[in-house]
PDB file of N, CA and C in Angstrom:
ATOM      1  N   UNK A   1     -12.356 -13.368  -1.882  1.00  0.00           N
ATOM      2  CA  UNK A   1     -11.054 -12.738  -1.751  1.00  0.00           C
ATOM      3  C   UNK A   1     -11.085 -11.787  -0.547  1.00  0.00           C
ATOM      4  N   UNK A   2      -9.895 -11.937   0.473  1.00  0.00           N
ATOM      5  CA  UNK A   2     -10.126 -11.089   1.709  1.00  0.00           C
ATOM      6  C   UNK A   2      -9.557  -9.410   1.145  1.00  0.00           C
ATOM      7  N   UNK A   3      -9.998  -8.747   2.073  1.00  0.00           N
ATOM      8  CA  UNK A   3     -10.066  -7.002   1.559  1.00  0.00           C
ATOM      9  C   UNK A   3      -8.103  -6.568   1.369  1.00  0.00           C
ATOM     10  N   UNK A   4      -7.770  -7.508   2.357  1.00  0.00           N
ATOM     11  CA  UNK A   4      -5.988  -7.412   2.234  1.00  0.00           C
ATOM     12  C   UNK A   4      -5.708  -7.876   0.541  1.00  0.00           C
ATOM     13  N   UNK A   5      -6.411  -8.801   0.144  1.00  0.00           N
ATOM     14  CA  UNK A   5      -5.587  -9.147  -1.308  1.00  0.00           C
ATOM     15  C   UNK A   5      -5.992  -8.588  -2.381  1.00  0.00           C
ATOM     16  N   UNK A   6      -7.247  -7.993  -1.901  1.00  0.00           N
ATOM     17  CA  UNK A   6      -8.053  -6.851  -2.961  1.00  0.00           C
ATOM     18  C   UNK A   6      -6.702  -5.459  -3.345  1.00  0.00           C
ATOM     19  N   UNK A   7      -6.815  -5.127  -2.251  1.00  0.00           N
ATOM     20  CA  UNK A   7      -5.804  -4.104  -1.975  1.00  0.00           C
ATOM     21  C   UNK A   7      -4.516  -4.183  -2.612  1.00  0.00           C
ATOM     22  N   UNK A   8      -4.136  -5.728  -2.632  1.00  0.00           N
ATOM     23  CA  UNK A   8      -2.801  -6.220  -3.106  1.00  0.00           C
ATOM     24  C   UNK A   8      -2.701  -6.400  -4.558  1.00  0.00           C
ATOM     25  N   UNK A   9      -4.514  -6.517  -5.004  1.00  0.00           N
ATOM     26  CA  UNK A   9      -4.370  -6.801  -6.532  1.00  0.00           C
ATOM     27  C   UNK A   9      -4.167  -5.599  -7.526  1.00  0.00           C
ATOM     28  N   UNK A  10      -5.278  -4.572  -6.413  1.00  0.00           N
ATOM     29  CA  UNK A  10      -5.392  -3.133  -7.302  1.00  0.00           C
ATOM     30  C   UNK A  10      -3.868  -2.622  -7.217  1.00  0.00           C
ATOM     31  N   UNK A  11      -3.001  -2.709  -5.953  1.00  0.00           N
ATOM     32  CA  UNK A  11      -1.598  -1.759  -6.769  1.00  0.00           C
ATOM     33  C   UNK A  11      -0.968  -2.646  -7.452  1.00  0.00           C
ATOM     34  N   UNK A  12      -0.966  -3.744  -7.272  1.00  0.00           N
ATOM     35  CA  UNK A  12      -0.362  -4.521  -8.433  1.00  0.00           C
ATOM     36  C   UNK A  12      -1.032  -4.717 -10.108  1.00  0.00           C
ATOM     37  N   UNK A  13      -1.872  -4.056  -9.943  1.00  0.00           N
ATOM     38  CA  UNK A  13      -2.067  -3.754 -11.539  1.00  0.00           C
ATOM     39  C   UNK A  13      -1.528  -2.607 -12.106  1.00  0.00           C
ATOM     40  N   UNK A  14      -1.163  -1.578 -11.358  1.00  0.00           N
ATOM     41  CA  UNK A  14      -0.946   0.508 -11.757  1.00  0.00           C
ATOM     42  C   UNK A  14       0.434   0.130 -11.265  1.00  0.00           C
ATOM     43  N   UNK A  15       1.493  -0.489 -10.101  1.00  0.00           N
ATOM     44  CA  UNK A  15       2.192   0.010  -9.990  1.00  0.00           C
ATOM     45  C   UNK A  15       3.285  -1.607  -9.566  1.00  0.00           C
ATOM     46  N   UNK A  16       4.581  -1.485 -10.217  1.00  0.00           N
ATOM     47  CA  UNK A  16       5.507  -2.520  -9.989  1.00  0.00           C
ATOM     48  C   UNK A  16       5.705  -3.065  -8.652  1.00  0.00           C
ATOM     49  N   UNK A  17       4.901  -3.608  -7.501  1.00  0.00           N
ATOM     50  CA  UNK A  17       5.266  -4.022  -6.762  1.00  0.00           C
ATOM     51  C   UNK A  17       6.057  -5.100  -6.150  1.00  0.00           C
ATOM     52  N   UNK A  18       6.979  -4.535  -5.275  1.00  0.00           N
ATOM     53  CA  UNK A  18       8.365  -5.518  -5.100  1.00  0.00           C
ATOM     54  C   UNK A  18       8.051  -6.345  -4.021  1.00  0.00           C
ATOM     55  N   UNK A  19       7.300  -5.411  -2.834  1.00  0.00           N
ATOM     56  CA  UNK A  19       6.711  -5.982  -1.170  1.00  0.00           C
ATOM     57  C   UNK A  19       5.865  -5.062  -0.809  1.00  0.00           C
ATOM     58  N   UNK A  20       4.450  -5.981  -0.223  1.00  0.00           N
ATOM     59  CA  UNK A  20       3.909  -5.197   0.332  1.00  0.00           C
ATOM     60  C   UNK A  20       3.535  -6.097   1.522  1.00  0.00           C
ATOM     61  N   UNK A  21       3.574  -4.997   2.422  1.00  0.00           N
ATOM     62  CA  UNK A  21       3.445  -5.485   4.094  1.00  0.00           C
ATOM     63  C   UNK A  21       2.332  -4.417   4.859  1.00  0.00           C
ATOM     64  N   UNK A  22       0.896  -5.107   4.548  1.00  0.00           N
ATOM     65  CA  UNK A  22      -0.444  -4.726   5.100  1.00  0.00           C
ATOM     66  C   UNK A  22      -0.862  -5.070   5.918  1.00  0.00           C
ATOM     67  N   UNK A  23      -1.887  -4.760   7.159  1.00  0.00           N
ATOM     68  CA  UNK A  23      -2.240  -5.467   8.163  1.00  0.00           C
ATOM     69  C   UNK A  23      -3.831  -4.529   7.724  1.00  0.00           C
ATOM     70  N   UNK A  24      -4.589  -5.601   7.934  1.00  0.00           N
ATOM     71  CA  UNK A  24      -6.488  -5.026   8.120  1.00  0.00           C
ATOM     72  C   UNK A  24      -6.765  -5.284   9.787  1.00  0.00           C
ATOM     73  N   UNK A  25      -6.797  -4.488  10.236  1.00  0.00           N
ATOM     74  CA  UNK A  25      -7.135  -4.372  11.742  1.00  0.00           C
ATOM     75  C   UNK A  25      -7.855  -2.881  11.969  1.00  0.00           C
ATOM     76  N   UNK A  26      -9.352  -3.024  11.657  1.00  0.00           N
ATOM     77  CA  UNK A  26     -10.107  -1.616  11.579  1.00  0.00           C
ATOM     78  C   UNK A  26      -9.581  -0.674  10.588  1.00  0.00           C
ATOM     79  N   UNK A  27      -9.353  -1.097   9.645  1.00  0.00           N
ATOM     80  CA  UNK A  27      -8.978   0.073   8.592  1.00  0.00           C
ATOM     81  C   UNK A  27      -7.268  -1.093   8.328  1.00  0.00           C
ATOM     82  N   UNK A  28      -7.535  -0.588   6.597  1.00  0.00           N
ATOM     83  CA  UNK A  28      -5.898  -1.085   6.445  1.00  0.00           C
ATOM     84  C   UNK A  28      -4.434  -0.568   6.473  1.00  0.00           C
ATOM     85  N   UNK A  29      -3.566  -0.653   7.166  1.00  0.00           N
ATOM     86  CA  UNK A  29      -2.219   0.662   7.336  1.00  0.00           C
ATOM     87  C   UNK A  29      -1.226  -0.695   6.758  1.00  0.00           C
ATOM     88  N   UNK A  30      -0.405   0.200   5.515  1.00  0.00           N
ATOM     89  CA  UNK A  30       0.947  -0.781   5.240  1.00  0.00           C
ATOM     90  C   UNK A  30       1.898   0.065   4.875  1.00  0.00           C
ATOM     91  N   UNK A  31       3.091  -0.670   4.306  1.00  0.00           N
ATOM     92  CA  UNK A  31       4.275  -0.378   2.962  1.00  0.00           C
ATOM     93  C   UNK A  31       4.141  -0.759   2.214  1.00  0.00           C
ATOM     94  N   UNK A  32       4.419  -0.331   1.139  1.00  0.00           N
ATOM     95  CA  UNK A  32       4.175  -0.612  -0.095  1.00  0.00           C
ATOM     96  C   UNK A  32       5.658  -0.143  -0.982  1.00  0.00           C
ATOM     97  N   UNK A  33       6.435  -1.318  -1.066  1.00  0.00           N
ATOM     98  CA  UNK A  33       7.905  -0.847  -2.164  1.00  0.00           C
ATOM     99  C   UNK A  33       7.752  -1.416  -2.951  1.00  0.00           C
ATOM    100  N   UNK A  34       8.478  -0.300  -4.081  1.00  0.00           N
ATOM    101  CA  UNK A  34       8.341  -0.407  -5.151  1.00  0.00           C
ATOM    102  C   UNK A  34       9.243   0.468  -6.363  1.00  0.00           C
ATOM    103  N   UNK A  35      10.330  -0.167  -7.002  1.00  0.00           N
ATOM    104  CA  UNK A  35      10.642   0.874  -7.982  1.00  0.00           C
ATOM    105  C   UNK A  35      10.094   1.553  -8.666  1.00  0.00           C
ATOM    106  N   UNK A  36       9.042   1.844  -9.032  1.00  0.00           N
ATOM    107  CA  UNK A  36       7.939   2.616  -9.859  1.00  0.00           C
ATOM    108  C   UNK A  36       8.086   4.142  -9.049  1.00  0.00           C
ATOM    109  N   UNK A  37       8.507   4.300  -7.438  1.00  0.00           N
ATOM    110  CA  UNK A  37       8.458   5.334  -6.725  1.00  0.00           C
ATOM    111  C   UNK A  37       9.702   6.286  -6.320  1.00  0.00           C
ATOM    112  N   UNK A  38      10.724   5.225  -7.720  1.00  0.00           N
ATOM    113  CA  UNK A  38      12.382   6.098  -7.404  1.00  0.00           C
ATOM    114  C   UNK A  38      11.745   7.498  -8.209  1.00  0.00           C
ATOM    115  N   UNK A  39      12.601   8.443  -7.454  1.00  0.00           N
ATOM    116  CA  UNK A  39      12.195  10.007  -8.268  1.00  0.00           C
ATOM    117  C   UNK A  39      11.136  10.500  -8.086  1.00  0.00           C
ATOM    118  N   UNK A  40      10.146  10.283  -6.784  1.00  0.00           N
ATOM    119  CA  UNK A  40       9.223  10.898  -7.135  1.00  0.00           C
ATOM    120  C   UNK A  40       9.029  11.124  -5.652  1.00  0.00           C
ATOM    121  N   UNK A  41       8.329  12.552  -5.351  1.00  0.00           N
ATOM    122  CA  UNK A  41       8.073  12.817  -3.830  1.00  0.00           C
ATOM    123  C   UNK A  41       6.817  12.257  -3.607  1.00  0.00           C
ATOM    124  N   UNK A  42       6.659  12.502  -1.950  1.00  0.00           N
ATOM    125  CA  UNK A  42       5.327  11.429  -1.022  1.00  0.00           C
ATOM    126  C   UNK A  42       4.167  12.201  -1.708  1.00  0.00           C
ATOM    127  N   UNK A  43       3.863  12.994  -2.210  1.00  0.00           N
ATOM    128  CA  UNK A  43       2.616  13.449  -2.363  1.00  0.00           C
ATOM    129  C   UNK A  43       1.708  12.484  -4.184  1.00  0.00           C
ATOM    130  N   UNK A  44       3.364  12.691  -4.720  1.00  0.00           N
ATOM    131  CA  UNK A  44       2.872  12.022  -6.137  1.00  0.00           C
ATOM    132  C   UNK A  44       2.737  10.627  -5.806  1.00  0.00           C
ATOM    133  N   UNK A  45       3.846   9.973  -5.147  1.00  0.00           N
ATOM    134  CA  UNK A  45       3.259   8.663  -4.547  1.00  0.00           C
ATOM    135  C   UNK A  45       1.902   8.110  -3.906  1.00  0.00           C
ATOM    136  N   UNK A  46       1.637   9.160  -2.899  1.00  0.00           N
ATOM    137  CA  UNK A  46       0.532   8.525  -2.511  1.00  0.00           C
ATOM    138  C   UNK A  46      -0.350   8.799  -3.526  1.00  0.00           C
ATOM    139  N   UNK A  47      -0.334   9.556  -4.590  1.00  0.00           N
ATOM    140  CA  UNK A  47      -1.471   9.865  -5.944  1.00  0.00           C
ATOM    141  C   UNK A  47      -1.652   8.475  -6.306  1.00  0.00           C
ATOM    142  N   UNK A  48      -0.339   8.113  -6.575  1.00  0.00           N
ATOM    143  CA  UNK A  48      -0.121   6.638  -7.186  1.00  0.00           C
ATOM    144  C   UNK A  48      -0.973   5.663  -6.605  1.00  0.00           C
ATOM    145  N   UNK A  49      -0.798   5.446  -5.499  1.00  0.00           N
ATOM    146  CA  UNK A  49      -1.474   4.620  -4.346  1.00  0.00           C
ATOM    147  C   UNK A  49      -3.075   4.819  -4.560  1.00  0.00           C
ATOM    148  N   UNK A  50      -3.468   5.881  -4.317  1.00  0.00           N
ATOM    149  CA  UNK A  50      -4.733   5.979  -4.470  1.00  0.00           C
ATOM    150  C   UNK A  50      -5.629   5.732  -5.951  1.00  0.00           C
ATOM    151  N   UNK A  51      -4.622   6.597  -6.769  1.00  0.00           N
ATOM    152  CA  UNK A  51      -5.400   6.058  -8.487  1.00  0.00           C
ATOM    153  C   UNK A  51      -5.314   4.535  -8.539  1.00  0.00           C
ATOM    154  N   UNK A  52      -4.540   4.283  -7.907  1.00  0.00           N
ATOM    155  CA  UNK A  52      -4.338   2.655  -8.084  1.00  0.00           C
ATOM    156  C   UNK A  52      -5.955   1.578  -7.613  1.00  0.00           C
ATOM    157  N   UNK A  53      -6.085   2.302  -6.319  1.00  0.00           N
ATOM    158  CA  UNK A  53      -7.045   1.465  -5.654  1.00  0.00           C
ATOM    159  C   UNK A  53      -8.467   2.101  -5.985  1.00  0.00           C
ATOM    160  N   UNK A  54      -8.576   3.132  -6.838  1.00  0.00           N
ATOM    161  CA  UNK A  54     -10.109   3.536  -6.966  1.00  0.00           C
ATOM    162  C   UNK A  54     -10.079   3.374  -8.947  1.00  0.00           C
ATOM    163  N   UNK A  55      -9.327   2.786  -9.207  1.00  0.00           N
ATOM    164  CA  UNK A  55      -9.148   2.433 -11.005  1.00  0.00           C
ATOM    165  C   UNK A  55     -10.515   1.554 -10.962  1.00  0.00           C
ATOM    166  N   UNK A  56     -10.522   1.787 -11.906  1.00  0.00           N
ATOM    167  CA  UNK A  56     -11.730   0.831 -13.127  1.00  0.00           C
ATOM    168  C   UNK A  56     -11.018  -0.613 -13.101  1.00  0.00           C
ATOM    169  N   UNK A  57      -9.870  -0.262 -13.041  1.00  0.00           N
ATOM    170  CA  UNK A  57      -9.815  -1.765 -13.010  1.00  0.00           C
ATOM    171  C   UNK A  57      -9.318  -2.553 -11.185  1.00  0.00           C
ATOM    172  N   UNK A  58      -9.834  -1.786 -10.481  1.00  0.00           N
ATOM    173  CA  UNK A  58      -9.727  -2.287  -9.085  1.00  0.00           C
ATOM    174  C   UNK A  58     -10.899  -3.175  -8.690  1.00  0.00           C
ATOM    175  N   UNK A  59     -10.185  -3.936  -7.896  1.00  0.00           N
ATOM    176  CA  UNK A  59     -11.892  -4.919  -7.683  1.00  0.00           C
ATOM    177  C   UNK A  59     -11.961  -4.567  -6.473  1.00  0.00           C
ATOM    178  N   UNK A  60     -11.767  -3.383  -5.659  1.00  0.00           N
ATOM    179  CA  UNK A  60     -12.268  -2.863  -4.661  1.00  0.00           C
ATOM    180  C   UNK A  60     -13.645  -1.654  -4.944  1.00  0.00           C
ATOM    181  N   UNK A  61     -14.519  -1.873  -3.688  1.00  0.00           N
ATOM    182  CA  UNK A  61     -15.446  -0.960  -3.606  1.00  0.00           C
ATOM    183  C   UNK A  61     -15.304   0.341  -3.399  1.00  0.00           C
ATOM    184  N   UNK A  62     -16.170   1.292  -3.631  1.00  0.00           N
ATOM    185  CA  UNK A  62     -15.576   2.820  -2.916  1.00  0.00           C
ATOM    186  C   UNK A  62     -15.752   2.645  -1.218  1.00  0.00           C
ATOM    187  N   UNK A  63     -16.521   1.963  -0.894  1.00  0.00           N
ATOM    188  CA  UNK A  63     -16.638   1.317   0.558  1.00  0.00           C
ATOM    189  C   UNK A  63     -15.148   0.986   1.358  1.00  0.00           C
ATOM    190  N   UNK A  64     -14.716  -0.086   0.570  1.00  0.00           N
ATOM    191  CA  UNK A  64     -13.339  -0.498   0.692  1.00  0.00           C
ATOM    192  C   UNK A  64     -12.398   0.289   0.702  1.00  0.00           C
ATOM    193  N   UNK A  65     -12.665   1.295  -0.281  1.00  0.00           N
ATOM    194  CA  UNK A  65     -11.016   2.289  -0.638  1.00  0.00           C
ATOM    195  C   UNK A  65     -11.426   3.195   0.381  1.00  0.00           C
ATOM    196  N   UNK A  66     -11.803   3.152   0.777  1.00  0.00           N
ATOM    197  CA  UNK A  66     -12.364   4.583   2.457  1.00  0.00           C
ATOM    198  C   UNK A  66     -12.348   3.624   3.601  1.00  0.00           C
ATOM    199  N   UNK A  67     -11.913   2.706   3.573  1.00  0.00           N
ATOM    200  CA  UNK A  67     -11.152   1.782   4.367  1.00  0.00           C
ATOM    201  C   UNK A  67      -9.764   1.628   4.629  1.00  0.00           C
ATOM    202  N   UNK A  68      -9.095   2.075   3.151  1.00  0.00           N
ATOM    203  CA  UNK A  68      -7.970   2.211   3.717  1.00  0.00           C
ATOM    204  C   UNK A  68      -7.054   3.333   4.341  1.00  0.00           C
ATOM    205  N   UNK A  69      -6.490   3.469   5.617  1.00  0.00           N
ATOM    206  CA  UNK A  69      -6.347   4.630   6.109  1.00  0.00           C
ATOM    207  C   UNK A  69      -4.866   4.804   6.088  1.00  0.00           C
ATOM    208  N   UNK A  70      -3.444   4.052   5.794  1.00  0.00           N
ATOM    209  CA  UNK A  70      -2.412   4.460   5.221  1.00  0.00           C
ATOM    210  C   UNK A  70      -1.622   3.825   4.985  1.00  0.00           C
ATOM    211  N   UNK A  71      -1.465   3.756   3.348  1.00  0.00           N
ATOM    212  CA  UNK A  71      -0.358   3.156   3.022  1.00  0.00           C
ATOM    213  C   UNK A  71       1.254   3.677   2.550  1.00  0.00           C
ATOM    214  N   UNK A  72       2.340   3.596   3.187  1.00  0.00           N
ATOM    215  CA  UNK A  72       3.216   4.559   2.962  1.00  0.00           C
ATOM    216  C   UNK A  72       3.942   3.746   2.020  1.00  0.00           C
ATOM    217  N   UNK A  73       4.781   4.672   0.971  1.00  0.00           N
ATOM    218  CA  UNK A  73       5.469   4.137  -0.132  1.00  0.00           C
ATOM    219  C   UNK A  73       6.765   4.543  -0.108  1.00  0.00           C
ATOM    220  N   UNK A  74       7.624   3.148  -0.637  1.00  0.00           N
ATOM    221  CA  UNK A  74       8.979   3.148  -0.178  1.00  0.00           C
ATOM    222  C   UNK A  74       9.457   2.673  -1.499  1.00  0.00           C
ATOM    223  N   UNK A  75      10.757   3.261  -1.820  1.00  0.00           N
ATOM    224  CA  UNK A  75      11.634   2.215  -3.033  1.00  0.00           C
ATOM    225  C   UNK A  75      12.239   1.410  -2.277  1.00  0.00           C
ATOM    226  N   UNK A  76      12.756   0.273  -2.851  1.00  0.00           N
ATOM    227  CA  UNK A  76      13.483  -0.253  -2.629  1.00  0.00           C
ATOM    228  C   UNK A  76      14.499  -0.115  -1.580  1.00  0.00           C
ATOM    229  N   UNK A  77      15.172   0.864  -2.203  1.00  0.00           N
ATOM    230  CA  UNK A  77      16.509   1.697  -1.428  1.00  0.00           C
ATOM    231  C   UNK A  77      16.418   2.349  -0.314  1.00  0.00           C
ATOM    232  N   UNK A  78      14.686   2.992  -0.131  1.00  0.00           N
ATOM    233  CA  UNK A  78      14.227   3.576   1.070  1.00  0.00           C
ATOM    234  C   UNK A  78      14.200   2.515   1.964  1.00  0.00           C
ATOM    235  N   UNK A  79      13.687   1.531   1.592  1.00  0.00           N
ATOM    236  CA  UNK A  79      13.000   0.323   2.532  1.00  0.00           C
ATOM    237  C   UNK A  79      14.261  -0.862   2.806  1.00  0.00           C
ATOM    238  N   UNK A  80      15.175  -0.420   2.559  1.00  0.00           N
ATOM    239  CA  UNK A  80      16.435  -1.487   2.452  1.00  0.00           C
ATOM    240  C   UNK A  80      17.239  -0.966   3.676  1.00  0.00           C
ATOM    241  N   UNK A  81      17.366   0.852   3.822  1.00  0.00           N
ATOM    242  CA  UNK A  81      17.851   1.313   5.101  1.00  0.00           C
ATOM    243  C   UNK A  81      16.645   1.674   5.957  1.00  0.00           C
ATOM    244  N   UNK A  82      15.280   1.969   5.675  1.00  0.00           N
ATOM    245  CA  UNK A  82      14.937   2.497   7.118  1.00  0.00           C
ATOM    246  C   UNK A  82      13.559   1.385   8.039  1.00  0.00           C
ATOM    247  N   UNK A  83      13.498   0.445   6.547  1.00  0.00           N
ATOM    248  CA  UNK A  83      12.509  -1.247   7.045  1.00  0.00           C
ATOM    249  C   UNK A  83      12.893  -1.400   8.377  1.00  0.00           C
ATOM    250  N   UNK A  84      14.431  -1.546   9.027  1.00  0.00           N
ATOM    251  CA  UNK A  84      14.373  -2.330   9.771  1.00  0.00           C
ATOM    252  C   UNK A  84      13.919  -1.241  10.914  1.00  0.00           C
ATOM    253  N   UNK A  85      13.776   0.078  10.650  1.00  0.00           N
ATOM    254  CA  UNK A  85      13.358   1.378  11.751  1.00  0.00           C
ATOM    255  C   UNK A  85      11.973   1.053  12.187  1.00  0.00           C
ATOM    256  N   UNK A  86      11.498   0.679  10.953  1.00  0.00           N
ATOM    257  CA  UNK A  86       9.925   0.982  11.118  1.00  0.00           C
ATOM    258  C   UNK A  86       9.121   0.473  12.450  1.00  0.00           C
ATOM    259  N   UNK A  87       7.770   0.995  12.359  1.00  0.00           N
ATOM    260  CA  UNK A  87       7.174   0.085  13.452  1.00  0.00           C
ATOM    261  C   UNK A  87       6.251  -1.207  13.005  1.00  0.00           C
ATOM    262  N   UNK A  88       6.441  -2.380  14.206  1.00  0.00           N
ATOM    263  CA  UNK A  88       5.835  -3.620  13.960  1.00  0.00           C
ATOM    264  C   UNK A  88       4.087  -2.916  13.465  1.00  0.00           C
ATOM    265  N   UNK A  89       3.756  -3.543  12.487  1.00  0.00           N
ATOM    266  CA  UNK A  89       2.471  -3.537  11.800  1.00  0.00           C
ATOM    267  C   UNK A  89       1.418  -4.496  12.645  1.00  0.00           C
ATOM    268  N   UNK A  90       1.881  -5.283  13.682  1.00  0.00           N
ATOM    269  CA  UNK A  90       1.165  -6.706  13.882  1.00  0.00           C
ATOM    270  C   UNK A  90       0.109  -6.160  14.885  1.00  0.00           C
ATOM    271  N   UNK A  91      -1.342  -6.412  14.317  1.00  0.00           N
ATOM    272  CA  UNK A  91      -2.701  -5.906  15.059  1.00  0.00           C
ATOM    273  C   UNK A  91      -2.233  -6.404  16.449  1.00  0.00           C
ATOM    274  N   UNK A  92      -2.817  -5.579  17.273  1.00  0.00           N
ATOM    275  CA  UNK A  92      -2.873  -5.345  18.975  1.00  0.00           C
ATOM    276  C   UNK A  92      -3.685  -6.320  19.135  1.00  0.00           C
ATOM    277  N   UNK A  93      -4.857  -6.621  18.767  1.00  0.00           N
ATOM    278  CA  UNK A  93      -5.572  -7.724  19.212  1.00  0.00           C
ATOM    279  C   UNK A  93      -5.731  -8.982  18.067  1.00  0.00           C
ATOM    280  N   UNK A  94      -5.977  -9.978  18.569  1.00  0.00           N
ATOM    281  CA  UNK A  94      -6.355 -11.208  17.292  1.00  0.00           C
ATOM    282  C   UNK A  94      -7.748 -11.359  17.036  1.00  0.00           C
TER     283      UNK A  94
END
């Protein structure tokens, strides 16, 4: 399993994910939406994010989770007006 779907399995076990849009290029940076994150500010979110990927039930390493360097969290509603703002995720090199 590549370290992108690891990543994809652990928040999808802790938290309702709707889309997630990751890139692994030296460390992993994504979005991550999700209704699970209506009502709640960036700090409890990223809690979310992180209990997610260092759980007992993550099949990531502590190696791995210090790999990932940022995933930002969006509802739905966030990511419906400011997605199309964002910046392209697509690694600089292949």
């Amino acid at each position: 399993m590549e370290f992108k779907e690891k990543v994809e399995q652990a928040l999808g076990s802790a938290i309702s994910v709707e889309r997630a849009i990751l890139v692994d290029d030296d460390g992993l940076i994504g979005y991550v939406i999700s209704p699970d994150f209506r009502g709640q500010d960036s700090l409890t979110r990223q809690g979310l994010i992180f209990d997610a990927l260092r759980s007992t039930a993550s099949p990531l390493s502590s190696d791995e989770v210090n790999q990932v360097i940022a995933v930002v969290a969006f509802t739905p509603e966030e990511f419906a007006v400011l997605g199309p703002e964002l910046p392209d995720l697509t690694p600089l090199r292949s």
